[in-house]
Protein backbone atom coordinates (compact mmCIF):
# COMPACT_ATOMS: atom_id res chain seq x y z
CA UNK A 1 0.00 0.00 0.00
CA UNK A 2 1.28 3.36 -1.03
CA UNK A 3 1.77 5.89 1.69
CA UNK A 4 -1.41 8.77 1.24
CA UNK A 5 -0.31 12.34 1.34
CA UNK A 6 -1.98 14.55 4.18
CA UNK A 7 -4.60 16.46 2.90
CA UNK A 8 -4.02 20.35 3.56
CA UNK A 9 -6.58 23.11 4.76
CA UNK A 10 -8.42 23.30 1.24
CA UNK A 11 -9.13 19.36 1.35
CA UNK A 12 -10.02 19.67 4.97
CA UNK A 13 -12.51 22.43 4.28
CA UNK A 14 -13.77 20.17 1.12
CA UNK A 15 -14.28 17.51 3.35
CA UNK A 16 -16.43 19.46 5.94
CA UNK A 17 -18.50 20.90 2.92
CA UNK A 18 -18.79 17.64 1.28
CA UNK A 19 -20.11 16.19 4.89
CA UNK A 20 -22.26 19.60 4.92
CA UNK A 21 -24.17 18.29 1.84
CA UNK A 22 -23.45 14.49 3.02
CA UNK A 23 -21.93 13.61 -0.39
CA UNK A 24 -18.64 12.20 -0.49
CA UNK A 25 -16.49 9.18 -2.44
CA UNK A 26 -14.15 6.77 -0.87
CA UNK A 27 -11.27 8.04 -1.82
CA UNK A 28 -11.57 11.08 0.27
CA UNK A 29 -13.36 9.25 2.98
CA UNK A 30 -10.25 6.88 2.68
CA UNK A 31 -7.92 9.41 3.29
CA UNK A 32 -9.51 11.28 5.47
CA UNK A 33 -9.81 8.57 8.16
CA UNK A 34 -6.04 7.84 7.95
CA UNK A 35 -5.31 11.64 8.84
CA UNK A 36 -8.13 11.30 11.83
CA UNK A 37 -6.27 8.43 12.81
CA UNK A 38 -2.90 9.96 12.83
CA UNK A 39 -3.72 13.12 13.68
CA UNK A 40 -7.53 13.10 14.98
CA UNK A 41 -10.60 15.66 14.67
CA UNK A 42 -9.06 19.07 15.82
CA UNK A 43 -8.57 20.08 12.31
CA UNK A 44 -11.78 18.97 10.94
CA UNK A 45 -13.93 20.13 14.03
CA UNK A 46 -12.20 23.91 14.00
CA UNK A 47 -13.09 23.92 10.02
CA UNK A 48 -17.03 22.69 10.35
CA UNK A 49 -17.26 25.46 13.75
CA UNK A 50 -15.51 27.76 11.00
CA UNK A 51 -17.89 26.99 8.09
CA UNK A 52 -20.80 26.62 10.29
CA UNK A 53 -20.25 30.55 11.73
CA UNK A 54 -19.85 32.08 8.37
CA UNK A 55 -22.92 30.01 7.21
CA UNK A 56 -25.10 31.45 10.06
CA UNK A 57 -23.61 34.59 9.47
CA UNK A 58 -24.53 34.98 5.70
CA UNK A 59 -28.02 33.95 6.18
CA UNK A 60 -28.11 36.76 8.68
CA UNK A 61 -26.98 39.22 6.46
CA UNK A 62 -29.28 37.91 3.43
CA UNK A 63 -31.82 38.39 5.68
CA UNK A 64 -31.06 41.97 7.27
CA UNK A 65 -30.26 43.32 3.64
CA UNK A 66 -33.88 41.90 2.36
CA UNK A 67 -36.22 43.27 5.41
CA UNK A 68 -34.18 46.47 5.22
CA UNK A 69 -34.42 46.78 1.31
CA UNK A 70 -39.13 46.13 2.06
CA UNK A 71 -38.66 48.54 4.92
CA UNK A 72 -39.40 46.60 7.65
């Protein structure tokens, strides 16, 4: 077995989108479970609190802009 690369922060945060949407392959599920193992969830869990704030955050401001914009 060939030794896997370690994904960096752009395949971490496609990971946590791609869990976001709950579509993924087994490739990336593959290698993300060997970097759990050898390094374990920090990463991921400070990326999903990360995407999860600026998701909350936009949907704010979509919705301030639009009740602003009909003057309520």
């Amino acid at each position: 077995m060939t030794e896997q690369k370690d994904p960096g922060i752009l395949y971490i945060i496609l990971s946590v989108l791609s869990a976001f949407f709950g579509v993924s392959n087994k490739e990336n599920y593959d290698r993300d479970r060997a970097y759990i193992e050898k390094v374990g969830l920090k990463p991921y869990i400070i990326a999903a609190l990360i995407l999860a704030f600026l998701f909350v955050a936009s949907i704010y401001a979509v919705v301030t802009i639009v009740l602003n914009s009909a003057g309520v």
